[in-house]
PDB file of N, CA and C in Angstrom:
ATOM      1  N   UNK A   1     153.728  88.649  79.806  1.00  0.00           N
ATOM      2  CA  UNK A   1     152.567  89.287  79.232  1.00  0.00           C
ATOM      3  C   UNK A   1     151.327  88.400  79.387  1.00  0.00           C
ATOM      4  N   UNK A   2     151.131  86.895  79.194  1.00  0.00           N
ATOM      5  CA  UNK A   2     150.515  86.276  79.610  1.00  0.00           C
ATOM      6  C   UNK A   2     149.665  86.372  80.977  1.00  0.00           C
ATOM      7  N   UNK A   3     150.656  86.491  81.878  1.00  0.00           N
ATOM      8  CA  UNK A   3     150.057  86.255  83.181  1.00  0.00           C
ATOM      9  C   UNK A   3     149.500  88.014  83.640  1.00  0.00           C
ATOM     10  N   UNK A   4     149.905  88.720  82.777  1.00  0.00           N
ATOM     11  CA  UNK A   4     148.623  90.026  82.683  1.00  0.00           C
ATOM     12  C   UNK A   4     147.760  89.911  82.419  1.00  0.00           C
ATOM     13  N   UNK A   5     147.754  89.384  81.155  1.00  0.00           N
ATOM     14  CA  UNK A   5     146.291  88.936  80.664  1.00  0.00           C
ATOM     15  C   UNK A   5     145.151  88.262  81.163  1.00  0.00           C
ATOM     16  N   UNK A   6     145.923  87.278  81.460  1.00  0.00           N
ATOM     17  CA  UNK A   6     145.221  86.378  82.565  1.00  0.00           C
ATOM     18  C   UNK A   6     144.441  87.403  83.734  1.00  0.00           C
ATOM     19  N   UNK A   7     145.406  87.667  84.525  1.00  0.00           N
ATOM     20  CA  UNK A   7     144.621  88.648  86.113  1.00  0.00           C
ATOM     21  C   UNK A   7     143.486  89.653  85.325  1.00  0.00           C
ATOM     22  N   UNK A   8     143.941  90.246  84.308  1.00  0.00           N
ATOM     23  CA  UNK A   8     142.708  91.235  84.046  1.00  0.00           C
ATOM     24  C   UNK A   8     141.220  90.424  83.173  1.00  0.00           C
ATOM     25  N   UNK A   9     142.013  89.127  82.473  1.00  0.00           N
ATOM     26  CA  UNK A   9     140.360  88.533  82.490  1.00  0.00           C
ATOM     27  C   UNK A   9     139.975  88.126  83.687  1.00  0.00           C
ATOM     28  N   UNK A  10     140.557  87.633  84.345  1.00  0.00           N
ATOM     29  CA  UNK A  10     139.900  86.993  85.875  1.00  0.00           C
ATOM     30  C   UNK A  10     139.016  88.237  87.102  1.00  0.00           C
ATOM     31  N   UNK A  11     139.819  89.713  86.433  1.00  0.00           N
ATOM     32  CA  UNK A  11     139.313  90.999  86.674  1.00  0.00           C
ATOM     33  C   UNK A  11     137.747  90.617  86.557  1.00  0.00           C
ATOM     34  N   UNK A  12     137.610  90.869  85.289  1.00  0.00           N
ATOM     35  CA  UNK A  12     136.539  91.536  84.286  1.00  0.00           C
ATOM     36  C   UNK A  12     135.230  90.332  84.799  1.00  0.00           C
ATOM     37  N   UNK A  13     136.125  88.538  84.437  1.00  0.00           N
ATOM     38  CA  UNK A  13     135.055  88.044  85.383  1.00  0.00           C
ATOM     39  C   UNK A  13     133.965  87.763  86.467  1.00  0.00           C
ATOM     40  N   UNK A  14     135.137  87.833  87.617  1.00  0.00           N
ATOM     41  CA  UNK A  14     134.867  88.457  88.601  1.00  0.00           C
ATOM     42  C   UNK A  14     133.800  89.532  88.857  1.00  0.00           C
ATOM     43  N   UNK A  15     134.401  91.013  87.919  1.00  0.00           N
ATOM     44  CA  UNK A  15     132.873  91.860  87.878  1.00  0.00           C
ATOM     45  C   UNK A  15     132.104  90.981  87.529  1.00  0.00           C
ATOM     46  N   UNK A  16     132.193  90.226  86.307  1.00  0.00           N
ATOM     47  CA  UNK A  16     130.441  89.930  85.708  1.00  0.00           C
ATOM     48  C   UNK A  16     129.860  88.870  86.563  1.00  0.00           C
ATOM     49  N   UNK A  17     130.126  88.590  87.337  1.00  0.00           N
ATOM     50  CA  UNK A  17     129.649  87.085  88.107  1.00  0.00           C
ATOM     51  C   UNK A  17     129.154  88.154  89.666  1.00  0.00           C
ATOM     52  N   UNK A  18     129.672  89.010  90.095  1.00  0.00           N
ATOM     53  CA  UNK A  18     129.260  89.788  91.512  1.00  0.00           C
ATOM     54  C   UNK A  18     128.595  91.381  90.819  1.00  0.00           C
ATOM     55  N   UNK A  19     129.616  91.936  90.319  1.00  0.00           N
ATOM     56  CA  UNK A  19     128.814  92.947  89.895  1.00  0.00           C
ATOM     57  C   UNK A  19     129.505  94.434  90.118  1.00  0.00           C
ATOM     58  N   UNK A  20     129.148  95.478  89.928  1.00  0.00           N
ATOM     59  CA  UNK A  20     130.227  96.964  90.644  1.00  0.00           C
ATOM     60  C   UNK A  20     129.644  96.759  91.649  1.00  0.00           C
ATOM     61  N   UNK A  21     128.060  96.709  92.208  1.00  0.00           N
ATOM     62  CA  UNK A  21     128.344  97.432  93.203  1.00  0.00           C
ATOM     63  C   UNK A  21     128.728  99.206  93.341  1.00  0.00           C
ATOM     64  N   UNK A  22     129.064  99.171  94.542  1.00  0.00           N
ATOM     65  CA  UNK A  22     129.836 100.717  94.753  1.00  0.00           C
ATOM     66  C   UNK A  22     130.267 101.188  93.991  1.00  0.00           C
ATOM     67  N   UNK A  23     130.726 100.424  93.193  1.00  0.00           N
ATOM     68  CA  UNK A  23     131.989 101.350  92.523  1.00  0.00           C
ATOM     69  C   UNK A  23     131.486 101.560  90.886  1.00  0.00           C
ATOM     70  N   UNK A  24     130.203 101.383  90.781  1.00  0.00           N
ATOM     71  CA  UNK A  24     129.347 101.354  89.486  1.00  0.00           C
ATOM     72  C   UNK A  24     129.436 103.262  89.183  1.00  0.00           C
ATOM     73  N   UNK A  25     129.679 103.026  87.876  1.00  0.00           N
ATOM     74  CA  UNK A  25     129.811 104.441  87.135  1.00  0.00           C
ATOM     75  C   UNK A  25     128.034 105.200  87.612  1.00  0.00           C
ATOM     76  N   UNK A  26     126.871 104.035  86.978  1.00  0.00           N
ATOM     77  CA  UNK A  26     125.994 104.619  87.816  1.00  0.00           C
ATOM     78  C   UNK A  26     125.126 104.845  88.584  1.00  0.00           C
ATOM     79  N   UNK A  27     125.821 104.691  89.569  1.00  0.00           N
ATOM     80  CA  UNK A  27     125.839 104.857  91.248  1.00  0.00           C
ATOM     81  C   UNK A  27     126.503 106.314  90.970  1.00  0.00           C
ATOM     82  N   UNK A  28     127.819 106.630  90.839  1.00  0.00           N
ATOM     83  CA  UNK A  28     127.909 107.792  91.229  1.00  0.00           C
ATOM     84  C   UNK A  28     127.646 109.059  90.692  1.00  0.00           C
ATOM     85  N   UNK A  29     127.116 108.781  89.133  1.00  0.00           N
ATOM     86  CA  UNK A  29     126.041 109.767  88.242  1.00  0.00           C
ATOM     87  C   UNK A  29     125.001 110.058  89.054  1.00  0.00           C
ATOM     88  N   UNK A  30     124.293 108.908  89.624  1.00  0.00           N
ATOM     89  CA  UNK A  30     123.514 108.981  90.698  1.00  0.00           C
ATOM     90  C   UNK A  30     123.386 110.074  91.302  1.00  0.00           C
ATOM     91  N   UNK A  31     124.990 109.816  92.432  1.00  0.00           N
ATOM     92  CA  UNK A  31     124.776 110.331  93.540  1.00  0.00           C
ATOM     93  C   UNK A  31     124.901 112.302  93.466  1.00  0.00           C
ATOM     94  N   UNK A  32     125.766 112.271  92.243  1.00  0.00           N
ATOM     95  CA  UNK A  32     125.859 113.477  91.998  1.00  0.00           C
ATOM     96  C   UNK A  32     124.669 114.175  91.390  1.00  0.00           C
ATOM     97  N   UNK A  33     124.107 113.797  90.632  1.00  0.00           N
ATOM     98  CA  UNK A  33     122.749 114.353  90.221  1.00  0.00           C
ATOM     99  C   UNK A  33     121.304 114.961  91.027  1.00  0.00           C
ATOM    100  N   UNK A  34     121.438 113.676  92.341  1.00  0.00           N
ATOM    101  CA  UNK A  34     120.298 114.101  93.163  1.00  0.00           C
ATOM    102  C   UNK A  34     120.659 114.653  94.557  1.00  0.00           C
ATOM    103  N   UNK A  35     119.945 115.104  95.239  1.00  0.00           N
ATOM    104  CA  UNK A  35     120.207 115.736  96.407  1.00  0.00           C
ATOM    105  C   UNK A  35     120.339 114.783  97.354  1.00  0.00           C
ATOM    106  N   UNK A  36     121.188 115.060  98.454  1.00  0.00           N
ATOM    107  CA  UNK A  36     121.344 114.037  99.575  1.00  0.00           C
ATOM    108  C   UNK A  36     119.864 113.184 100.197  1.00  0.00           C
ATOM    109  N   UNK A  37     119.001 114.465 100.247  1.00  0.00           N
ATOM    110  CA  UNK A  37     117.789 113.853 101.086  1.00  0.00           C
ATOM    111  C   UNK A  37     117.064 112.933 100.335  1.00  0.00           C
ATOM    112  N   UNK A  38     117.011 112.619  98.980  1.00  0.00           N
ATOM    113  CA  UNK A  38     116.893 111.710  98.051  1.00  0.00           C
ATOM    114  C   UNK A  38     117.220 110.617  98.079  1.00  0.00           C
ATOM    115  N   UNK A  39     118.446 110.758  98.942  1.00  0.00           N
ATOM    116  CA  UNK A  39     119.233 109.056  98.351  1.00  0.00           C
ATOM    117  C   UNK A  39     118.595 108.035  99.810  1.00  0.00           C
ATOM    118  N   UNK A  40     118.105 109.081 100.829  1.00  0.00           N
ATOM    119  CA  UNK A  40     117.310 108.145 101.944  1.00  0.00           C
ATOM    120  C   UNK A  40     116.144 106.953 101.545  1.00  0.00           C
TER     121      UNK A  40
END
């Protein structure tokens, strides 16, 4: 159980030190909200 714990703080770190990025919740509120020719 330990060494779960561990990988998912090293997770969460990881995000906070680089960031989502892509895979950011919103980014894809984003992308769904506006029209394609928008996101140029």
């Amino acid at each position: 159980m330990f060494m779960k714990n561990l990988s998912i703080a090293g997770g969460f770190l990881v995000l906070g030190l680089v960031g989502p990025g892509t895979y950011s919740f919103d980014r894809l509120l984003r992308k769904k909200a506006q029209p394609a020719a928008a996101l140029r």
